[in-house]
N, C-alpha and C. Protein backbone atom coordinates (compact mmCIF):
# COMPACT_ATOMS: atom_id res chain seq x y z
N UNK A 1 177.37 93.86 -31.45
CA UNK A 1 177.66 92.90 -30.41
C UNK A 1 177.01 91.56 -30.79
N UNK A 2 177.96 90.40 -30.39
CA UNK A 2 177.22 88.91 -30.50
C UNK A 2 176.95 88.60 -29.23
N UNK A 3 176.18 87.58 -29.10
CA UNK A 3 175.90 87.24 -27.69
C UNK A 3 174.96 85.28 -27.89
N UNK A 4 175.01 84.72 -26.96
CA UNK A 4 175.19 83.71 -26.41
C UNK A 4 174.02 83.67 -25.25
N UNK A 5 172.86 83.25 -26.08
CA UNK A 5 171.24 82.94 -24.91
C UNK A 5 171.32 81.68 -24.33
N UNK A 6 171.30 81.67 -22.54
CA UNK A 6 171.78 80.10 -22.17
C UNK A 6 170.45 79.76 -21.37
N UNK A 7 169.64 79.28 -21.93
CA UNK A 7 167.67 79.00 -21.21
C UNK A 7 167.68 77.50 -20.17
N UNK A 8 167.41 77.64 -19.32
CA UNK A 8 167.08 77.04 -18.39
C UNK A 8 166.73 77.15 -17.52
N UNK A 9 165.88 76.09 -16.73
CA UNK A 9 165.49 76.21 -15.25
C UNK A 9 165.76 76.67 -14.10
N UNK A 10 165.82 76.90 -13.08
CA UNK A 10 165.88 77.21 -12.04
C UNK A 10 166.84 76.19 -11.59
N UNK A 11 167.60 75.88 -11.04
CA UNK A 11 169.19 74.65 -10.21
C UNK A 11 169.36 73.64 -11.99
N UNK A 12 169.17 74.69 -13.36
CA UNK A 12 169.50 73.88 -13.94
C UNK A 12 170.95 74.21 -14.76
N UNK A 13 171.62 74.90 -14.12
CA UNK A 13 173.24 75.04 -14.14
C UNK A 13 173.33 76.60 -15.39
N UNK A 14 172.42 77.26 -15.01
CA UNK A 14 173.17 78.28 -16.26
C UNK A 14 174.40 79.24 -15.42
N UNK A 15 174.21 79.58 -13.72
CA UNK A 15 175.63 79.77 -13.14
C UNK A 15 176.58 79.27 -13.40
N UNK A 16 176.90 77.72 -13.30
CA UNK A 16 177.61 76.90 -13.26
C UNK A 16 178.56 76.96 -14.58
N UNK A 17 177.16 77.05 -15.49
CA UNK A 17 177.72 77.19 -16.97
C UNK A 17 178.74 78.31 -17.33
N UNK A 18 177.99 79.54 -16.27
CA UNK A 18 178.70 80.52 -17.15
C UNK A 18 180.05 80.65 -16.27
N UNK A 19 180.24 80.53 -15.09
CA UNK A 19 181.32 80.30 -14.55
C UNK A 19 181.90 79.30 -15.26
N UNK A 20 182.06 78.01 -15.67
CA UNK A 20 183.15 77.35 -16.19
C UNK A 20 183.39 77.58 -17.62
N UNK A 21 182.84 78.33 -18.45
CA UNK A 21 183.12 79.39 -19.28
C UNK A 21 184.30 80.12 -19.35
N UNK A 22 183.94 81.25 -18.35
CA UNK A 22 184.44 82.09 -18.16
C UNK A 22 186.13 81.71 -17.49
N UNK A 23 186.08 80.11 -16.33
CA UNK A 23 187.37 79.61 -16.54
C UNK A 23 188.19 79.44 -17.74
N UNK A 24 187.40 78.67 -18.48
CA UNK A 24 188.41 78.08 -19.92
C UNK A 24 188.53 79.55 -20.58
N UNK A 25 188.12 80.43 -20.33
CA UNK A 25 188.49 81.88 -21.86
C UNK A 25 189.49 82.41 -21.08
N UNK A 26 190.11 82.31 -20.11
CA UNK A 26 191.17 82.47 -18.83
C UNK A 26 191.53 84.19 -19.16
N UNK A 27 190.50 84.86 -18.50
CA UNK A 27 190.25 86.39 -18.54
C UNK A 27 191.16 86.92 -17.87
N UNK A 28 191.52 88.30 -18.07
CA UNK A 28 192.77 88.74 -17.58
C UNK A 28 192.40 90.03 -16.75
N UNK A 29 191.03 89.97 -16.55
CA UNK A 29 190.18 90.66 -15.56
C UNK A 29 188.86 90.28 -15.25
N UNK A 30 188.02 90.32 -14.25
CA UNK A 30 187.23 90.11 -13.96
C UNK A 30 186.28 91.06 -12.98
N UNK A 31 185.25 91.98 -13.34
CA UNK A 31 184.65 92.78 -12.56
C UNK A 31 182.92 91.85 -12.20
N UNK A 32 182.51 92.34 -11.40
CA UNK A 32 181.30 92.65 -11.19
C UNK A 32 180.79 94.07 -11.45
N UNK A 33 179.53 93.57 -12.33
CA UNK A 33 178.66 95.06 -12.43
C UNK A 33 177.64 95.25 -11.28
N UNK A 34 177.35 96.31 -10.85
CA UNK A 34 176.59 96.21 -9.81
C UNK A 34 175.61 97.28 -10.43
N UNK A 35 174.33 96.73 -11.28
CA UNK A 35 173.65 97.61 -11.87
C UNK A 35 172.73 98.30 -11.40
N UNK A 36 172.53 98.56 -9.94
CA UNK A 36 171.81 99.34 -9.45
C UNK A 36 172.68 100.89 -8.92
N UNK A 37 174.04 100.54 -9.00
CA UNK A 37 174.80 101.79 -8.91
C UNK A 37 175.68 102.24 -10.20
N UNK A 38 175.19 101.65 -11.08
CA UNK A 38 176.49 101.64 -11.99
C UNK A 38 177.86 101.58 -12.21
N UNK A 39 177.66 100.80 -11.29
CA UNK A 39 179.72 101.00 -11.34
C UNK A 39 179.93 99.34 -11.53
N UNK A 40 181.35 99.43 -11.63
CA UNK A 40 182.19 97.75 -11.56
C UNK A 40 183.12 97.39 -10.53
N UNK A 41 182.84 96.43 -9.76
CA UNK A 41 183.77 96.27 -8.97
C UNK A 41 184.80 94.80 -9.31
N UNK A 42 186.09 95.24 -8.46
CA UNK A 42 186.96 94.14 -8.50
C UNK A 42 186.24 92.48 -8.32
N UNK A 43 186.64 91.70 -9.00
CA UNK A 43 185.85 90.33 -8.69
C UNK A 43 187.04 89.25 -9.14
N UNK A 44 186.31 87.59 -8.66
CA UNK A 44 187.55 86.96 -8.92
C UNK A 44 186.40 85.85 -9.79
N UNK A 45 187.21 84.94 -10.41
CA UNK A 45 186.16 83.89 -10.89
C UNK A 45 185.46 83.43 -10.46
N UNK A 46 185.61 82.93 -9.20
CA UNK A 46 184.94 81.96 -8.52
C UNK A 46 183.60 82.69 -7.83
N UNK A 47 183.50 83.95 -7.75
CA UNK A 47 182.42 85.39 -7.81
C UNK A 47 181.17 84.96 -8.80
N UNK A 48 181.72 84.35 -10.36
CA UNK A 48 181.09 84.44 -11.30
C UNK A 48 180.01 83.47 -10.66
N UNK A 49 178.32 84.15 -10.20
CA UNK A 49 177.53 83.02 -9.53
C UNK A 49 176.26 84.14 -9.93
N UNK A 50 175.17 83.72 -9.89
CA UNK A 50 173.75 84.81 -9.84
C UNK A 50 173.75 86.08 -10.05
N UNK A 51 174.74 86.79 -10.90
CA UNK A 51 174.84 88.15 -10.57
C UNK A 51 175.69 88.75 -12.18
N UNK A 52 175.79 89.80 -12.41
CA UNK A 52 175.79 90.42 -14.15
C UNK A 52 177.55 90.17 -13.68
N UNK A 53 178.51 90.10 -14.73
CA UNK A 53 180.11 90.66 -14.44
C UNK A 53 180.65 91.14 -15.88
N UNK A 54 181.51 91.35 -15.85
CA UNK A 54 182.39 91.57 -17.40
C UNK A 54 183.45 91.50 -16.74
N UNK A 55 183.90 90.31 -18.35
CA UNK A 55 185.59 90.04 -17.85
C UNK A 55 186.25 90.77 -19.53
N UNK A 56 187.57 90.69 -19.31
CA UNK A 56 188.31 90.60 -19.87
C UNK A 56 189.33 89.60 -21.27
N UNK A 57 188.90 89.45 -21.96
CA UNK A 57 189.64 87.89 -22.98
C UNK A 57 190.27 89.01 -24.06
N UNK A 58 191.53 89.00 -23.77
CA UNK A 58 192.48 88.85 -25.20
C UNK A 58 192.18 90.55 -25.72
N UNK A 59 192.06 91.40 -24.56
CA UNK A 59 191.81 92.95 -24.93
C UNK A 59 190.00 93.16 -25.05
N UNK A 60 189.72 92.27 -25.34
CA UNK A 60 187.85 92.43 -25.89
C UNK A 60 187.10 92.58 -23.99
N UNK A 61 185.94 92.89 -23.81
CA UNK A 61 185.32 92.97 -23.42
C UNK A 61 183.96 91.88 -23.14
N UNK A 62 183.64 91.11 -22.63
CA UNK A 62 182.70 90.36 -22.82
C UNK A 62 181.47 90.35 -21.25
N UNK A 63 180.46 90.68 -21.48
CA UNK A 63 179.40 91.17 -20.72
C UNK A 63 178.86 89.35 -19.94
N UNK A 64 178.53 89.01 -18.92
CA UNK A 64 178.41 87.65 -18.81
C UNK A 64 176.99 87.93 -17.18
N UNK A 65 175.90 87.28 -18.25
CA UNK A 65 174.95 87.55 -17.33
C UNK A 65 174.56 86.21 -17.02
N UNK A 66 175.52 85.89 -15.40
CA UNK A 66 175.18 84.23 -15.13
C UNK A 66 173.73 83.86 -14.12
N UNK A 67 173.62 84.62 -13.93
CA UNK A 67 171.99 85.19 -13.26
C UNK A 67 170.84 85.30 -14.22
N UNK A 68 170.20 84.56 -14.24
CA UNK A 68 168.88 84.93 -15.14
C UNK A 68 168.32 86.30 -14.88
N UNK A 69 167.94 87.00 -15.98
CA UNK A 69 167.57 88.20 -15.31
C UNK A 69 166.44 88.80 -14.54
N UNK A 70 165.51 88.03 -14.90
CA UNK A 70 164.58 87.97 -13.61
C UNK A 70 164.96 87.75 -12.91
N UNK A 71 165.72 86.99 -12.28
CA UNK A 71 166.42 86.30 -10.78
C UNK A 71 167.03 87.75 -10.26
N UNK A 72 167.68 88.39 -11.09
CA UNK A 72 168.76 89.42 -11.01
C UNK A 72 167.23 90.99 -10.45
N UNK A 73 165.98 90.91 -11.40
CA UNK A 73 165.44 91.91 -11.24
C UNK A 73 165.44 93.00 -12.14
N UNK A 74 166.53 92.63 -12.92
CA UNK A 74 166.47 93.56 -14.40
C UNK A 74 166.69 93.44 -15.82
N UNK A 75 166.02 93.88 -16.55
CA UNK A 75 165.88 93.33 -17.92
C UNK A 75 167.15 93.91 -18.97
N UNK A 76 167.69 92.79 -19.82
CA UNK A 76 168.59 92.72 -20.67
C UNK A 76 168.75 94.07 -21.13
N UNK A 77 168.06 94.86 -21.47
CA UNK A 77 168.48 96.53 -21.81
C UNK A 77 168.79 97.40 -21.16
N UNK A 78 168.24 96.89 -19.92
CA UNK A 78 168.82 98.05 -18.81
C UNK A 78 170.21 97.52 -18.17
N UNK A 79 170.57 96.27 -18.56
CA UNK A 79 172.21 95.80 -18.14
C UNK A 79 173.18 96.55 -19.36
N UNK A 80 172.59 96.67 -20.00
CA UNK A 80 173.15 96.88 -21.43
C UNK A 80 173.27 98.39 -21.48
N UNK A 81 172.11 99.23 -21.12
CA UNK A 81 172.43 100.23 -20.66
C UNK A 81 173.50 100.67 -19.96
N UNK A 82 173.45 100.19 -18.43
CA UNK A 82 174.20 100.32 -17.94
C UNK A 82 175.76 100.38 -18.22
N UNK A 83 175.87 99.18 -19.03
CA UNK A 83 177.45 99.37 -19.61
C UNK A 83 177.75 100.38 -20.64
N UNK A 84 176.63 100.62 -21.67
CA UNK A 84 176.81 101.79 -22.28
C UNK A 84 177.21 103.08 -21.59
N UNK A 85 176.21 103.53 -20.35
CA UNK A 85 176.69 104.48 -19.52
C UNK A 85 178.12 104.53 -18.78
N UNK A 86 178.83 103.43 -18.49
CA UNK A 86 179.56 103.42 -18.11
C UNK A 86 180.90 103.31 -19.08
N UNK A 87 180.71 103.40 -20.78
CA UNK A 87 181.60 103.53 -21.54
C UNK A 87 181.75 102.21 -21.87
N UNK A 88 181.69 100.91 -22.01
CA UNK A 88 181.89 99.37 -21.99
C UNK A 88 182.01 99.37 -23.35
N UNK A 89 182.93 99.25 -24.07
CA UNK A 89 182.59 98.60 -25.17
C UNK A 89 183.01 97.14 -25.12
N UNK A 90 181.35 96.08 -24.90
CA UNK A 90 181.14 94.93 -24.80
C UNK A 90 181.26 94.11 -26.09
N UNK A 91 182.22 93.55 -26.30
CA UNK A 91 182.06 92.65 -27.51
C UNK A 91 181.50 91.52 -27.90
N UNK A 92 181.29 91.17 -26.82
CA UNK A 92 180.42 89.42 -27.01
C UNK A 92 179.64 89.72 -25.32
N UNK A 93 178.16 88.98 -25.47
CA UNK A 93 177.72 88.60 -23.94
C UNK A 93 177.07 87.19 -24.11
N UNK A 94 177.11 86.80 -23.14
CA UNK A 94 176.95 85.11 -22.45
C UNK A 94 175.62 85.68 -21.47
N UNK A 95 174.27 85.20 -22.15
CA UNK A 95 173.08 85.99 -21.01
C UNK A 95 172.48 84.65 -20.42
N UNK A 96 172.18 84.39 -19.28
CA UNK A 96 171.09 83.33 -18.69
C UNK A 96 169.86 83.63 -18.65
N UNK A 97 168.52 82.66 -19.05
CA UNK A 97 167.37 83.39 -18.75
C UNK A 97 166.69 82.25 -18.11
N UNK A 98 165.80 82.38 -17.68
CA UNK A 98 164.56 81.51 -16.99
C UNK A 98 164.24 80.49 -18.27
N UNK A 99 163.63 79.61 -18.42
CA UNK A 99 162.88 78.58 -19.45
C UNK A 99 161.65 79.66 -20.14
N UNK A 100 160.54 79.55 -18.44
CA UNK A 100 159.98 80.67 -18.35
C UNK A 100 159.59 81.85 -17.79
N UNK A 101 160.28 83.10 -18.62
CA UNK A 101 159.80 84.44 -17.40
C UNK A 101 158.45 84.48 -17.15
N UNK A 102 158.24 85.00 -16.36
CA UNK A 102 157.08 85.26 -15.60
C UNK A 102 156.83 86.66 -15.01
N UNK A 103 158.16 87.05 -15.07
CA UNK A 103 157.81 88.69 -14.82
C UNK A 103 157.33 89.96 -15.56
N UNK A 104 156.13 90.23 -15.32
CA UNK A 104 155.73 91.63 -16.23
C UNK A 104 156.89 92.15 -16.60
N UNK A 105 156.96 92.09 -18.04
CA UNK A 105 157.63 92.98 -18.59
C UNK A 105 159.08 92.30 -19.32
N UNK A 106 159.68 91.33 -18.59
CA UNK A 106 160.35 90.26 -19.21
C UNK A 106 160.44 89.93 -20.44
N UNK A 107 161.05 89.93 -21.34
CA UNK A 107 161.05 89.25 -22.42
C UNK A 107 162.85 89.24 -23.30
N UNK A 108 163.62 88.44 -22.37
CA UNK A 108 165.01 88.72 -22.52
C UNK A 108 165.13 88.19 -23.64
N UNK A 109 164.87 86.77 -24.87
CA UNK A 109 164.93 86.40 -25.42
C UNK A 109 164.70 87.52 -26.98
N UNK A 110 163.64 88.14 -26.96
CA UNK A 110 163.64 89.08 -28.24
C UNK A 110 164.13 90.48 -27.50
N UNK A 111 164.63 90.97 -26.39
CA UNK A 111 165.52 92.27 -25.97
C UNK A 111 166.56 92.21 -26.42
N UNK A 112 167.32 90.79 -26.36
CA UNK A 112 168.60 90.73 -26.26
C UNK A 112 168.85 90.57 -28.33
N UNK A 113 167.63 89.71 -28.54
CA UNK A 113 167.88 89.67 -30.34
C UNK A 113 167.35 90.94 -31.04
N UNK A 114 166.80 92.34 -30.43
CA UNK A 114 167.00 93.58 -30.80
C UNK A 114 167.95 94.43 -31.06
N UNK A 115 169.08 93.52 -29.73
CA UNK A 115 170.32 94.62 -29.40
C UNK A 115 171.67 94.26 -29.99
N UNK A 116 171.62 92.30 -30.25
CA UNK A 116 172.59 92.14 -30.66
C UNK A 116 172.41 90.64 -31.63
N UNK A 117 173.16 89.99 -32.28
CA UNK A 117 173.55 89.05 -33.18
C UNK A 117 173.53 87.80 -32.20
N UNK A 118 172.39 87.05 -31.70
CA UNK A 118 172.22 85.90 -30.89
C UNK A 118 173.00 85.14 -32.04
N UNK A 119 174.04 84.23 -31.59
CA UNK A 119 174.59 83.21 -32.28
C UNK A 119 174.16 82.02 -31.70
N UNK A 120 173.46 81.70 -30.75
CA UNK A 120 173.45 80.30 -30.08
C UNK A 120 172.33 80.59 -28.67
N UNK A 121 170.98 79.47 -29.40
CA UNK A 121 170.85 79.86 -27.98
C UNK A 121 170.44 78.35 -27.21
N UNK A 122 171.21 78.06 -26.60
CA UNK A 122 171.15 76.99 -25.77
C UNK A 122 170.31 76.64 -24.36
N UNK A 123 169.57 75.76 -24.84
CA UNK A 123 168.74 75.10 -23.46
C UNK A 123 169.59 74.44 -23.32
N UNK A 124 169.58 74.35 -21.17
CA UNK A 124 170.15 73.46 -20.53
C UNK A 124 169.37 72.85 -19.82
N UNK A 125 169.49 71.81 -19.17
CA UNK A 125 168.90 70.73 -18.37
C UNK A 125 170.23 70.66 -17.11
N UNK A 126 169.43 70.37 -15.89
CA UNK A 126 170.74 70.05 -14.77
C UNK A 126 170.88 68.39 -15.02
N UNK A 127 172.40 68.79 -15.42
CA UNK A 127 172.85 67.18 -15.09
C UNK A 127 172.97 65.86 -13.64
N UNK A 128 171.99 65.21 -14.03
CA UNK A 128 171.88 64.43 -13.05
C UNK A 128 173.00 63.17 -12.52
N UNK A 129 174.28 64.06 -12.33
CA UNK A 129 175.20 62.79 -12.05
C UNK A 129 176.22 63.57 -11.29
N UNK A 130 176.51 62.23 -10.09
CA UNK A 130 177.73 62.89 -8.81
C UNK A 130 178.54 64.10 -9.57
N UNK A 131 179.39 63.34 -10.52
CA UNK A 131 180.26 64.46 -10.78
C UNK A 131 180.38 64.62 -12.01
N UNK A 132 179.21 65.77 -12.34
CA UNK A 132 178.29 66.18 -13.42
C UNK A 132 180.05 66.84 -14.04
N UNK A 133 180.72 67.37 -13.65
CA UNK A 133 181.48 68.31 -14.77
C UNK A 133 182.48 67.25 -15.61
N UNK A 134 182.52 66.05 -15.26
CA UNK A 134 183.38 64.90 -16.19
C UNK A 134 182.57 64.08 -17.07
N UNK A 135 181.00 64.90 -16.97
CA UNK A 135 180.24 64.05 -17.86
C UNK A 135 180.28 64.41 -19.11
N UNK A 136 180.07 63.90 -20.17
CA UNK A 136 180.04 64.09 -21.94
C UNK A 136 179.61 65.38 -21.78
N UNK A 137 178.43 64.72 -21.75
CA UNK A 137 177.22 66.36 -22.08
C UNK A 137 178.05 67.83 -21.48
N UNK A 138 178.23 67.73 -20.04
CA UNK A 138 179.06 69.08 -19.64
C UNK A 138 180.16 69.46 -20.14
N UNK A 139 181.06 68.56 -20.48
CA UNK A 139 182.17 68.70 -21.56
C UNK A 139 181.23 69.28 -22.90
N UNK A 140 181.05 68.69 -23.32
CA UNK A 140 180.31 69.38 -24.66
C UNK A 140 179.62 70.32 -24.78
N UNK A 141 178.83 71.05 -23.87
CA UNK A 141 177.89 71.91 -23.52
C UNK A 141 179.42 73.38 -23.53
N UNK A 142 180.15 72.59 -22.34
CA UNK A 142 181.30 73.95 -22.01
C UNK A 142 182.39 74.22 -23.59
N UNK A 143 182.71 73.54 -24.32
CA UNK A 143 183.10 73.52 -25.51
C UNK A 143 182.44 74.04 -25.96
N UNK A 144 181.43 73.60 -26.64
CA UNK A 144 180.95 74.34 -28.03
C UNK A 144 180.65 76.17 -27.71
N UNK A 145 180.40 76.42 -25.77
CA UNK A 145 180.06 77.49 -25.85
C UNK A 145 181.44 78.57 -25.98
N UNK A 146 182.60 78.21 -25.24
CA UNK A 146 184.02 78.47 -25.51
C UNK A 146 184.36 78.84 -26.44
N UNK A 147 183.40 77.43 -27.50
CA UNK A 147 184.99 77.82 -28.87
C UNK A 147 183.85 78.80 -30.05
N UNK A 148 182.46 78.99 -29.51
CA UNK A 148 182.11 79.99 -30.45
C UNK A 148 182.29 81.40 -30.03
N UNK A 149 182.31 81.80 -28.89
CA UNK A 149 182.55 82.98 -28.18
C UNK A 149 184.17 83.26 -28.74
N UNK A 150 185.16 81.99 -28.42
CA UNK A 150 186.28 82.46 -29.18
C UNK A 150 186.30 83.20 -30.72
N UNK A 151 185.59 82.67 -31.57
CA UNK A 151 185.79 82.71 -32.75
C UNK A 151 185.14 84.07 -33.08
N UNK A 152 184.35 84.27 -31.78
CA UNK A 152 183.53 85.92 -32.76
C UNK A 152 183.99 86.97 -31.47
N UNK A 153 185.49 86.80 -30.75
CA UNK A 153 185.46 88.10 -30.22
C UNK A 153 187.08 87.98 -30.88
């Protein structure tokens, strides 16, 4: 598996991010994982907010953790788990993490480069402008993460 580390702050858009992501790869399913029961439920894009999902692109599988996982309460192996248990074969994931965890036991940044092929790991900053999604930077930020996720699923 490849995967996609997106580090930032707290209101500093890694939801945002991974939702308008997950628009442009225009998935042909969309679940929520609900990793305290293991299962997946039906979801729609606009869902994609604080919380684990896997969608669908082009037959592949892609795991999309727009929730930092501290925020979420559980650490990158046990999401990962979870989809293992549930049969997932995940081909690419898009993970959010804190700048800095703080939670005993935390350490999503070398969990996630144990388990899989980090290609990119991007700090974000919240963009400070009315209408942050027509700005350069958010254009560019949502591109480059698009067209590498394209290229390796």
């Amino acid at each position: 598996m490849k995967s996609i580390l997106i580090i930032g702050a707290s209101n500093a858009g890694k939801s945002t991010t991974a939702q308008e992501v997950c628009k442009q790869l225009k998935p042909t399913k969309v679940f929520r994982l609900v990793i305290s029961e293991k299962k997946l439920i039906d979801a729609e894009i606009e869902n994609i907010f604080n919380n684990t999902f896997v969608i669908e692109v082009n037959g592949k599988l892609i795991l999309i953790v727009a929730g930092a996982t501290t925020e979420q309460g559980f650490k990158i192996k046990v999401i990962i788990d979870v989809c293992i248990d549930l049969k997932l074969d995940i081909s690419f994931a898009l993970v959010s993490m804190r700048s800095f965890e703080r939670k005993k036991g935390f350490d999503t940044k070398n969990q996630l480069s144990s388990i899989s092929e980090v290609l990119l790991e991007e700090r974000i900053y919240k963009i400070n402008e009315d209408d942050f999604r027509n700005s350069k930077e958010w254009k560019n930020r949502i591109k480059k993460i698009v067209s590498l996720i394209k290229e390796n699923i």
